[in-house]
Protein backbone atom coordinates (compact mmCIF):
# COMPACT_ATOMS: atom_id res chain seq x y z
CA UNK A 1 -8.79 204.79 108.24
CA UNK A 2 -6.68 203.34 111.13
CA UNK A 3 -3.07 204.70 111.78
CA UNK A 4 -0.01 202.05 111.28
CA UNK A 5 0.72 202.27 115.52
CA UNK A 6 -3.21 200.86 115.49
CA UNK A 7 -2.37 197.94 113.46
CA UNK A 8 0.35 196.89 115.01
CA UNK A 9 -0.66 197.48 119.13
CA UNK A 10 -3.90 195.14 117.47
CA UNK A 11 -1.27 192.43 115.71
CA UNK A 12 1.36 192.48 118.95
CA UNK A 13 -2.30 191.97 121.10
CA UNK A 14 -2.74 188.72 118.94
CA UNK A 15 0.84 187.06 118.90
CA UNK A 16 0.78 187.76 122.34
CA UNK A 17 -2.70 185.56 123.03
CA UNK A 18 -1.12 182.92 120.71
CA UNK A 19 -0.50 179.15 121.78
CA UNK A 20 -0.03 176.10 120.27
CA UNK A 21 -3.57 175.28 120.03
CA UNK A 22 -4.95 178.51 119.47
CA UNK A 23 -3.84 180.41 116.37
CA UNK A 24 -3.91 183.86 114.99
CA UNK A 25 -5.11 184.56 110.96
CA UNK A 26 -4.22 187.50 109.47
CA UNK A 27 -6.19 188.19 106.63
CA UNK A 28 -4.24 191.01 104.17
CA UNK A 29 -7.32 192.42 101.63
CA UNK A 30 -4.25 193.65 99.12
CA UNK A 31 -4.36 195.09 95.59
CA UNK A 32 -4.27 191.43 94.20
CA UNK A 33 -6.49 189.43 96.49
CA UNK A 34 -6.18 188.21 99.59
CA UNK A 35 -3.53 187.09 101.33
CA UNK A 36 -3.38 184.96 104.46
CA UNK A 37 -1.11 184.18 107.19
CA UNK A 38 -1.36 181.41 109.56
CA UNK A 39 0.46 182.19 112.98
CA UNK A 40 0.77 179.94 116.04
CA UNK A 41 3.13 179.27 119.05
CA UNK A 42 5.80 176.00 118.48
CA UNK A 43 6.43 173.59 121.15
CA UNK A 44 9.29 176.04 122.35
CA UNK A 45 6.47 178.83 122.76
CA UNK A 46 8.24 180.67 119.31
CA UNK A 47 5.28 182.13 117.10
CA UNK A 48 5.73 180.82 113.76
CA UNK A 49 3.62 181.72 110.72
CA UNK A 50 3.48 180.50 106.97
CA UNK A 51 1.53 182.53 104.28
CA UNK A 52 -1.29 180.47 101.89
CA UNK A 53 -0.71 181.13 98.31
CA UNK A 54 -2.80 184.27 97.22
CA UNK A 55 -6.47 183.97 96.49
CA UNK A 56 -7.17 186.75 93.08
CA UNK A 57 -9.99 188.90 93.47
CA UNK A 58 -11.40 187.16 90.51
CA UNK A 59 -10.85 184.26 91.71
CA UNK A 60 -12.97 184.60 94.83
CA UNK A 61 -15.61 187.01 93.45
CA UNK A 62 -16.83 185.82 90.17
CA UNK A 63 -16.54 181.92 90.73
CA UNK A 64 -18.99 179.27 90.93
CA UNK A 65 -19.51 180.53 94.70
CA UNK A 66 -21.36 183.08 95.98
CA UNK A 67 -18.61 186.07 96.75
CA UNK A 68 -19.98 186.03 100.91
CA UNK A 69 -19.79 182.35 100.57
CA UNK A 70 -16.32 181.91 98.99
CA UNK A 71 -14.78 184.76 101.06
CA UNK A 72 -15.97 183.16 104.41
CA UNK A 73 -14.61 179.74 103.06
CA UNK A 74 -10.92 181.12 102.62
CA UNK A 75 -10.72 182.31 105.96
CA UNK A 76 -11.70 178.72 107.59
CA UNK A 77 -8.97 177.11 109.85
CA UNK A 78 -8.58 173.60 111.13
CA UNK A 79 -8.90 174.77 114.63
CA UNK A 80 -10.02 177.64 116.95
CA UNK A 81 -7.96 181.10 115.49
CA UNK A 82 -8.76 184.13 116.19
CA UNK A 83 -9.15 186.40 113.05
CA UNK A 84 -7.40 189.87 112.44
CA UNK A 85 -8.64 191.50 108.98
CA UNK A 86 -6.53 194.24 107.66
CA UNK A 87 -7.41 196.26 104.55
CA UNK A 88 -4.56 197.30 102.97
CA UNK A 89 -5.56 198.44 99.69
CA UNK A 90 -8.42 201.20 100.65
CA UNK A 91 -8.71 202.38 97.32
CA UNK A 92 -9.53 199.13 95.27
CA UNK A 93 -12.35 198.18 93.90
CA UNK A 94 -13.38 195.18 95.97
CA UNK A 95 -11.57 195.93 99.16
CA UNK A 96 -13.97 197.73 101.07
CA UNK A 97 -16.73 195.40 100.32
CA UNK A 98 -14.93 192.47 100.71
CA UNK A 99 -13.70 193.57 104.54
CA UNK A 100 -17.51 194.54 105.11
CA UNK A 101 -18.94 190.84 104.61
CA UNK A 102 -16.03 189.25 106.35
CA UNK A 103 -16.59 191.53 109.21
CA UNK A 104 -20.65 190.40 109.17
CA UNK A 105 -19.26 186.98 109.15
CA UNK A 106 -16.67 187.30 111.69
CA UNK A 107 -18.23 189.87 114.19
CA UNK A 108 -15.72 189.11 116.80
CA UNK A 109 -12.65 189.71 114.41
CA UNK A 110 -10.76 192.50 114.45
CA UNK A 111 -11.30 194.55 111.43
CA UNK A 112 -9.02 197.50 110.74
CA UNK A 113 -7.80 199.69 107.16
CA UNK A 114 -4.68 200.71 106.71
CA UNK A 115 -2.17 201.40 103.36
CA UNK A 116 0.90 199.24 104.68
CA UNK A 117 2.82 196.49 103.68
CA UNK A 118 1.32 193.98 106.61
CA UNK A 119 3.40 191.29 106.21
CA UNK A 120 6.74 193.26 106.86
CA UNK A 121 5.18 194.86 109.71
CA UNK A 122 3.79 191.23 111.28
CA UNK A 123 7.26 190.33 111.02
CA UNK A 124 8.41 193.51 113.28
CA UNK A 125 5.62 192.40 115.57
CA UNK A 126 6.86 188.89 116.40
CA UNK A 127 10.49 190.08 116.51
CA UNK A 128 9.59 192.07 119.29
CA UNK A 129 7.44 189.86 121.01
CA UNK A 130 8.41 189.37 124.71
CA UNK A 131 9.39 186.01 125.34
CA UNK A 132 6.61 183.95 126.99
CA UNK A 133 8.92 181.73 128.55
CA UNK A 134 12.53 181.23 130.21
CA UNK A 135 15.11 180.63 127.56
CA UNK A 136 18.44 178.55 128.55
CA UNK A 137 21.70 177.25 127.38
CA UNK A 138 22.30 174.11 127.69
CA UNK A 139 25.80 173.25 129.64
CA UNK A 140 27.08 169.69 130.73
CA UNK A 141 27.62 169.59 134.76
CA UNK A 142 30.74 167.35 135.59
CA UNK A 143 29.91 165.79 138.62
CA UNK A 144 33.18 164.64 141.53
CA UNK A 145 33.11 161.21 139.98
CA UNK A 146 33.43 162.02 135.99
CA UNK A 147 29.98 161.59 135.49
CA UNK A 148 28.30 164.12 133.10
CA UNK A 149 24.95 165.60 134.00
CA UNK A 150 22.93 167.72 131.89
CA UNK A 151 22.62 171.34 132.77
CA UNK A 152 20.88 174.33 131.99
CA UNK A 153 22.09 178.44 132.80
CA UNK A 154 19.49 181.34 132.23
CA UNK A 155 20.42 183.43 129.69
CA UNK A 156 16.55 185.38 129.26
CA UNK A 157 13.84 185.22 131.64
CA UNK A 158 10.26 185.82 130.88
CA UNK A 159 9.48 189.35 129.28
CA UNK A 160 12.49 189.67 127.68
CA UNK A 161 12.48 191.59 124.49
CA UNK A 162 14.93 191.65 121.43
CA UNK A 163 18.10 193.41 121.51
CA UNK A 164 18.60 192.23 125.05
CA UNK A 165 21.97 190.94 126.15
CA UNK A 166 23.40 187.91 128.68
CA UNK A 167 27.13 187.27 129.80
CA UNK A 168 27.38 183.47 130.23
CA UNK A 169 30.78 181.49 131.30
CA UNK A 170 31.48 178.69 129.56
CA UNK A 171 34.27 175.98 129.28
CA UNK A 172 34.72 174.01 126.17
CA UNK A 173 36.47 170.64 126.15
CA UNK A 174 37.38 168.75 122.63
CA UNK A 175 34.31 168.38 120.37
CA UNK A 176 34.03 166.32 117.27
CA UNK A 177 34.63 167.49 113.87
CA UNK A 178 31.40 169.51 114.32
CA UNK A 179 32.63 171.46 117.22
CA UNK A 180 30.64 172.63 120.46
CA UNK A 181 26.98 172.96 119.97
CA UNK A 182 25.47 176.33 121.79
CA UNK A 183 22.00 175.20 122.13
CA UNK A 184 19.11 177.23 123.69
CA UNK A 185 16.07 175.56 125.29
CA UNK A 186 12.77 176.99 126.49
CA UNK A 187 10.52 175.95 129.85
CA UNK A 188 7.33 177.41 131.73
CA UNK A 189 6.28 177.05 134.93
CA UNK A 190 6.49 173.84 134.50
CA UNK A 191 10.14 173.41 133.44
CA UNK A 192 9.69 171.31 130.85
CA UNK A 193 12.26 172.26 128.42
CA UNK A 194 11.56 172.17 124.50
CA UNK A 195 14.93 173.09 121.74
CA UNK A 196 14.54 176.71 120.97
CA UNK A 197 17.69 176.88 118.87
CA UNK A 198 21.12 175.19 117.91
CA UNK A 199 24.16 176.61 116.57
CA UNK A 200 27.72 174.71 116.38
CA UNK A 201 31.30 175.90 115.73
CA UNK A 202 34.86 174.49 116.67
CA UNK A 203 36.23 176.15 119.54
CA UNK A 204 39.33 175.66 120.81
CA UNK A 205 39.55 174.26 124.36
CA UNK A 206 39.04 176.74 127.32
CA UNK A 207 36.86 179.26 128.81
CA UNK A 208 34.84 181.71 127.33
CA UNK A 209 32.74 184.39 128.87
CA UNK A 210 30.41 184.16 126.04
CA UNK A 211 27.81 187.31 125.71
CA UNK A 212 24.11 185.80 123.91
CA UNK A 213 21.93 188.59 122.13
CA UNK A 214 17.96 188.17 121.52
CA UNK A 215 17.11 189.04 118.37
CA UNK A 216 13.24 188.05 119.15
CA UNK A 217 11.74 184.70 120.11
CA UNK A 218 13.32 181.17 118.77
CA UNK A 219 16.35 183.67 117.36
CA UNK A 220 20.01 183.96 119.93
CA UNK A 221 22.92 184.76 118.57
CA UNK A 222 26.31 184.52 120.50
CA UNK A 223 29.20 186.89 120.79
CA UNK A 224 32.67 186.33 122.19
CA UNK A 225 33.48 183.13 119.98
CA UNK A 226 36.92 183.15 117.90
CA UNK A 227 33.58 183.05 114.76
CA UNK A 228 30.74 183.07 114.25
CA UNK A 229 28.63 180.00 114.97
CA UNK A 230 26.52 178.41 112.18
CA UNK A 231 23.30 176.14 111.99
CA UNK A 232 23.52 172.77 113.58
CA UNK A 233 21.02 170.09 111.88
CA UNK A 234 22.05 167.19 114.24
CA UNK A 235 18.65 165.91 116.14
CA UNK A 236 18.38 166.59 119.66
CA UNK A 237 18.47 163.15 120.06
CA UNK A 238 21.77 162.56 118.32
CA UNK A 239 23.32 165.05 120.25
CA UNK A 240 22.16 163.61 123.58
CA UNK A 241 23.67 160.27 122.14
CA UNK A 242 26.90 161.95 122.03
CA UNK A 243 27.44 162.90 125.57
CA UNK A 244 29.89 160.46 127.12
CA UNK A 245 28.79 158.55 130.61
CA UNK A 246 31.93 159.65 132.22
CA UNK A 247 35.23 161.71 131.59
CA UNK A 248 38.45 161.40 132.88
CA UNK A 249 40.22 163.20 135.84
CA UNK A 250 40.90 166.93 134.15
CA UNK A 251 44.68 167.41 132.69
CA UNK A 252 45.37 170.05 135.04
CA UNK A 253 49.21 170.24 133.14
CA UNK A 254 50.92 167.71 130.09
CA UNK A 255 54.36 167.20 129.41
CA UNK A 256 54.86 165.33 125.87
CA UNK A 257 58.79 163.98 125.65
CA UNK A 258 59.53 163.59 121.96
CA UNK A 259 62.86 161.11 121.78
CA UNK A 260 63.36 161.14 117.76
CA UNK A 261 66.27 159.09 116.01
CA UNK A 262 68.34 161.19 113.67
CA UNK A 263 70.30 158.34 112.33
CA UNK A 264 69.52 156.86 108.97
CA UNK A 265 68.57 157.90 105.24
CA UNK A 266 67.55 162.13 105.09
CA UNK A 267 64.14 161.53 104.17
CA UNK A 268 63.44 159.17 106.46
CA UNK A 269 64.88 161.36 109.22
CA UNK A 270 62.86 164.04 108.17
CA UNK A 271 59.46 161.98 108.14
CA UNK A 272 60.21 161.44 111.71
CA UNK A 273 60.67 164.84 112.29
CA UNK A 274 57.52 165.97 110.61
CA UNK A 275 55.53 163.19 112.75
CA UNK A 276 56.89 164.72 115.51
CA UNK A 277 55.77 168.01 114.67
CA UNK A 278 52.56 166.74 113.58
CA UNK A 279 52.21 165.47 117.48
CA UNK A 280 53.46 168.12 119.58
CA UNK A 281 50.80 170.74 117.55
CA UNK A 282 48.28 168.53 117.70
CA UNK A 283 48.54 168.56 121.46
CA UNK A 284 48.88 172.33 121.85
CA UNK A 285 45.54 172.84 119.52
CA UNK A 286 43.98 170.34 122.38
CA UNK A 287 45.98 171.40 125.45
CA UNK A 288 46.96 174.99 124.97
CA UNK A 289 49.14 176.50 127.75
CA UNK A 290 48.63 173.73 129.98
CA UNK A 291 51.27 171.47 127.30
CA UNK A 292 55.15 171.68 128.07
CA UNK A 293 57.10 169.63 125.22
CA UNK A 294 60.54 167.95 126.16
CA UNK A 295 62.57 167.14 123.03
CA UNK A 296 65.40 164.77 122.61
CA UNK A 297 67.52 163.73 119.07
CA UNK A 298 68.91 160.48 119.18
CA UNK A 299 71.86 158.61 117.00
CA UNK A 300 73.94 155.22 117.58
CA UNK A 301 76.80 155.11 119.76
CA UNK A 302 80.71 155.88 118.43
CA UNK A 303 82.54 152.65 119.35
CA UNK A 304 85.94 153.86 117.06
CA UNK A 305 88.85 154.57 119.33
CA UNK A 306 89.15 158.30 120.32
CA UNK A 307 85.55 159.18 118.52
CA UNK A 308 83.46 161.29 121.23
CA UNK A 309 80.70 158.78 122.24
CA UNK A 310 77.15 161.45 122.91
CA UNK A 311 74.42 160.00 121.12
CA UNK A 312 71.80 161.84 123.14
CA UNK A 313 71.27 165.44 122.60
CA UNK A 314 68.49 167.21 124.85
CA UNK A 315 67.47 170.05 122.52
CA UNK A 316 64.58 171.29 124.94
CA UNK A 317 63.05 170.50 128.19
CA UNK A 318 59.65 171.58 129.66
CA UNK A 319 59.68 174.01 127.10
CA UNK A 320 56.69 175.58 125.01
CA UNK A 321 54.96 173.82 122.28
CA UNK A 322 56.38 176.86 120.11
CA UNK A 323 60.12 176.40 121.53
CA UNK A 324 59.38 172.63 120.34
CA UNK A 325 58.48 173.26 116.98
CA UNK A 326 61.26 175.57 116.24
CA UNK A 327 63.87 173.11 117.25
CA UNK A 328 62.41 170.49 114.99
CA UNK A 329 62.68 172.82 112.59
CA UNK A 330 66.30 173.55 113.17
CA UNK A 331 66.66 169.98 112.95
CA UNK A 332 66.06 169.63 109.49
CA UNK A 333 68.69 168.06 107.67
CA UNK A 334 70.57 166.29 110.64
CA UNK A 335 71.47 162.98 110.63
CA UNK A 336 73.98 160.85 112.88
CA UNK A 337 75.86 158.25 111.63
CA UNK A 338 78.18 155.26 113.80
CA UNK A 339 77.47 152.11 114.35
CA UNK A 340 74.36 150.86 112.00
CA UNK A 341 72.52 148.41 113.85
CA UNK A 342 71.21 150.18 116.71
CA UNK A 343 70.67 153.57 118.39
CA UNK A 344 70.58 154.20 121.55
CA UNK A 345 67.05 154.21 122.99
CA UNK A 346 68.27 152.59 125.82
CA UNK A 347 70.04 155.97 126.81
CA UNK A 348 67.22 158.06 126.25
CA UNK A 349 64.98 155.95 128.31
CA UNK A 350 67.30 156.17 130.93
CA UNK A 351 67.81 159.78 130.58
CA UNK A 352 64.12 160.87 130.35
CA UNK A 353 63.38 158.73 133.86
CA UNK A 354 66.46 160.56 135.55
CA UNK A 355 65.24 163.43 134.54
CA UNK A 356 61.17 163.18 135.51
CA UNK A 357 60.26 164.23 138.60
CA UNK A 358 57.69 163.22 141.15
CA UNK A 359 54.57 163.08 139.26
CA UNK A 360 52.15 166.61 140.41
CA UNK A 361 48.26 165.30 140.77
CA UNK A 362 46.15 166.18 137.65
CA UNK A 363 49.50 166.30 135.41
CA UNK A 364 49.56 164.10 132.71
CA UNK A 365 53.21 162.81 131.17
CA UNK A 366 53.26 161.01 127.61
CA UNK A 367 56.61 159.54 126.06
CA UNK A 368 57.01 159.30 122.33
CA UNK A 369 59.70 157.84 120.78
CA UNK A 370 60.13 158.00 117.15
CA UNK A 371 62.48 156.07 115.47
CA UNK A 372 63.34 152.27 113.86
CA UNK A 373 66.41 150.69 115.20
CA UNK A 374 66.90 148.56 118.38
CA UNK A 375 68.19 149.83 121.63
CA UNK A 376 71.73 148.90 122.25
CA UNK A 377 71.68 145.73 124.79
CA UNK A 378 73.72 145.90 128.52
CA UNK A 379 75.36 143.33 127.97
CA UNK A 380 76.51 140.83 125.44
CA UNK A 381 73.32 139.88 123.39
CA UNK A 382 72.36 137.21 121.45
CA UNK A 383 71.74 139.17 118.52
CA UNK A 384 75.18 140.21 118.64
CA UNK A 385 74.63 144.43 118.61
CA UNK A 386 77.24 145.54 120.85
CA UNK A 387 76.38 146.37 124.65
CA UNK A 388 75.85 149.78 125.51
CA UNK A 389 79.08 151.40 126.58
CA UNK A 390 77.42 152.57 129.72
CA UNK A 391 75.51 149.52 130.25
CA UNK A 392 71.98 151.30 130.30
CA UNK A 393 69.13 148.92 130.35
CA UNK A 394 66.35 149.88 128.36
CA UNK A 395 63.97 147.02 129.97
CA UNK A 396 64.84 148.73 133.29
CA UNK A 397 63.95 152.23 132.23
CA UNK A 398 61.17 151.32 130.41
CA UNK A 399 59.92 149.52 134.23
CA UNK A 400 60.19 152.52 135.47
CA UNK A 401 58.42 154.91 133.60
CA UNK A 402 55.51 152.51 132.60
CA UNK A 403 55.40 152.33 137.06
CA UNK A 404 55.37 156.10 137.56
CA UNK A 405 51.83 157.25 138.09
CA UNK A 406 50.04 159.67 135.23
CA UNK A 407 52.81 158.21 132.57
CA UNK A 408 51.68 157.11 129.30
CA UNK A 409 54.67 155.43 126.68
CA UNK A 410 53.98 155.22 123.33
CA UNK A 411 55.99 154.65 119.77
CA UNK A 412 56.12 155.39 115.97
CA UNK A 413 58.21 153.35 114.43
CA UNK A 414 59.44 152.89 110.14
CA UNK A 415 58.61 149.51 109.90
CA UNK A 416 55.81 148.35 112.79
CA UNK A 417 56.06 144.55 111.20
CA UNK A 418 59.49 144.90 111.97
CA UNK A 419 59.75 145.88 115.41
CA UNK A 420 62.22 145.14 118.05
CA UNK A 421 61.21 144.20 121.37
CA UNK A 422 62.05 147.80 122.99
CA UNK A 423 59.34 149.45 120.46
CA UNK A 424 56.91 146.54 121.31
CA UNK A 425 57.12 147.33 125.33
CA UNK A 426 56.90 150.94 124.67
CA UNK A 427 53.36 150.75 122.39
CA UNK A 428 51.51 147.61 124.02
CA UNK A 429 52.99 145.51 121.45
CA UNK A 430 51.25 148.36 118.50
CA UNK A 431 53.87 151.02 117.56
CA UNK A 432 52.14 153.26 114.71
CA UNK A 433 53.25 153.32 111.54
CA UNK A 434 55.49 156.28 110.48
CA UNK A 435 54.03 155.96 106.71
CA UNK A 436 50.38 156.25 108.12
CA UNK A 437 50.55 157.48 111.43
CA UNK A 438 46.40 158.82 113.53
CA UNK A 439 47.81 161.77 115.20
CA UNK A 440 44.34 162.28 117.21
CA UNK A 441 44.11 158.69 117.98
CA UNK A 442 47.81 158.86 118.77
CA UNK A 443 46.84 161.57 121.29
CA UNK A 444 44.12 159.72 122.42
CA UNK A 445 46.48 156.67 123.58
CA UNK A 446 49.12 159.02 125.35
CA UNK A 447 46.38 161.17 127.30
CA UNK A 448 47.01 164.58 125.55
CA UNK A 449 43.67 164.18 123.76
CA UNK A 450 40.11 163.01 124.68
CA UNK A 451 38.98 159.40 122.90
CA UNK A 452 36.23 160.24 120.09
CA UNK A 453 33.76 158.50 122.92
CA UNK A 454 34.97 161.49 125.62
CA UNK A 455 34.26 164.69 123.10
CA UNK A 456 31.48 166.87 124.53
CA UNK A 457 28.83 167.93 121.74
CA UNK A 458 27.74 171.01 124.64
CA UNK A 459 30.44 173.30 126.54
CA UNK A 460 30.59 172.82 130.14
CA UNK A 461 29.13 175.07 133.08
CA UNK A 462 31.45 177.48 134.25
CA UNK A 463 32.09 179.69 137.64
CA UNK A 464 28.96 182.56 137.20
């Protein structure tokens, strides 16, 4: 009788000789019958193996075929195999006869006996396979002129065995709902590469010194993610579909400038306020530290004699996303009141351009405004809304910021069907619609997000 170690050095031997045309079958003479595995090697070079349904001792030995016969006929395969028989029953009443005519049949199998349970020890055996082949993540390579490149870093060479670890920098961008797909591909000599395995998660935007473990070939798991990454069933193809031509310059830095009017019924005040909110975190979740948030509450002017005229109020400048979101909070519940048929825009315009610097290359500014009345005019106006008492010019300062270089405008406003002209310049004649407002297509529009065609299904490359 052969010792376990025997069986397996003979079963490692096998998987090890495997390819995809030549298989391995492992013929298990158990207690019921016999049961039969069918390994051989995937296009990615990952043994695979599926068991037959069991054949009953009966079955084979007292049927309308001769035993030899019928016993030679269940271990047929489609193609050339090489045969490992494996006894694992020594004490039945069939077994050892049984093994004997296979083994006339098949004198160039390998015939061993041995009380195991085979198929948990084949199992072991093809964990700890070496790899045959080089196994790789695939990265995307930006290249000086936006355009995306495929990419590949080693993570296992040939020979590599399970429980074998690989640090691997990475930088994820915005991915779809899905999130960033960690795929692993195999290649030979040759370097033709064949999907080993893909596993998806959302990560938030930045780098990751991601550590990948082998647990055995066609099986990586990945360590260092904020979770753990699950199954992907998107087709290769698919996900190749999804890689944009070309991205944008990086956003090195982003400063979103939040004007909201505080004038006008509570709840509406406060819808503005939570749209507001809704923007600036939506552009930290994309932008992280690289985001400073500029905040300004706006009202209508005071034109009553003696009343203190200061409809602008900066509540934060280049601040953090955080800072932002607390001062909308302590917002809640304000509202101005004055004059009811305009607030002044016009001043924040010209406030926020006074107040911009000169533009830093890679930075990336985005104006919001928020609100539904019409900037006060600078002079006397046909529509008869009283000039602005500092004669600010909101066409002027809108000229100004739509000329300065990495500046995006854009506008939410209650009633888009109803817009003035000052909301119509600031949104390319589209201001969103406060009731039903996109915040990621929003984002999009201003810069402080990627466009559903620019989000990267694999993470890119990044410095070794």
């Amino acid at each position: 009788m052969s010792e376990p170690d025997e069986v397996r050095k003979a079963a490692a031997g096998a998987v090890a000789d495997l390819t995809e045309r030549n298989a391995l079958l492992v013929a298990d003479l158990a207690a019921e019958g016999l049961v039969l595995w069918d390994l051989r090697r995937d296009a990615a070079g990952t043994p695979r193996g599926r068991s037959r349904p069991v054949l009953p001792w009966d079955e084979l030995l007292n049927g309308p075929v001769p035993p030899a016969r019928a016993l030679e006929r269940a271990v047929q395969t489609d193609g050339p195999a090489r045969l490992l028989l494996v006894n694992t029953f020594p004490d039945g009443p069939h077994n050892t006869a049984a093994l004997d005519a296979l083994r006339r049949a098949h004198p160039d199998a390998t015939a061993l006996t041995c009380d195991l349970r085979l198929g948990e020890l084949l199992a072991e055996v093809v964990a700890d396979a070496p790899l045959n082949r080089w196994y790789d993540l695939v990265t995307l390579q930006r290249q000086d002129d936006g355009r995306l490149e495929l990419a590949c870093r080693l993570l296992f060479p040939m020979g590599a065995r399970r429980g074998e670890r690989a640090p691997v920098a990475v930088e994820c961008e915005a991915a779809d709902e899905r999130g960033t797909v960690f795929a692993v591909v195999s290649s030979a000599q040759e370097r033709r590469y064949a999907l080993v395995t893909r596993r998806t998660m959302r990560v938030p935007p930045g780098r990751y010194t991601v550590t990948a473990e082998l647990g055995g070939p066609g099986r990586v798991r990945f360590h260092g993610l904020p979770a753990e990454p699950v199954a992907d069933d998107r087709t290769w193809a698919d996900l190749i579909k999804a890689i944009p031509a070309k991205l944008p310059p990086p956003v090195t830095a982003a400063h979103l400038v939040c004007a909201v009017e505080v004038s006008g019924p509570p709840e509406r005040v406060a819808e503005r306020l939570a749209r507001a909110g809704q923007t600036v975190a939506h552009a930290a979740g994309e932008l992280r530290d690289r985001l400073r948030v500029s905040l300004l509450a706006y009202g209508p002017h005071a034109f009553e004699r003696r009343a203190a005229d200061a409809p602008v109020e900066i509540r934060l400048w280049a601040g953090t996303a955080d800072e932002a979101l607390d001062e909308l909070e302590r917002l809640t519940g304000t509202t101005r009141t004055g004059y009811p048929r305009a607030a002044a825009l016009e001043c924040v315009l010209a406030e926020v351009a006074a107040r911009l610097g000169p533009p830093e290359p890679g930075a990336r500014t985005a104006l919001l405004a928020i609100g539904g009345r019409p900037a006060f005019p600078p002079r006397v106006h046909p529509s008869e809304i009283l000039p602005c008492p500092v004669r600010h010019d909101w066409a002027a300062a809108v000229d100004v910021l739509a000329d300065r270089p990495g500046t995006a405008l854009g506008a939410i406003h209650d009633r888009p069907g109803h817009a003035s002209d000052v909301w119509l310049r600031l949104s390319d004649g589209a201001p969103a619609d406060l009731a039903a407002v996109d915040v990621q297509r929003l984002g999009a529009s201003l810069g402080l997000a990627p466009a559903a065609a620019q989000r990267l299904p694999f993470p890119l490359a990044g410095s070794p």
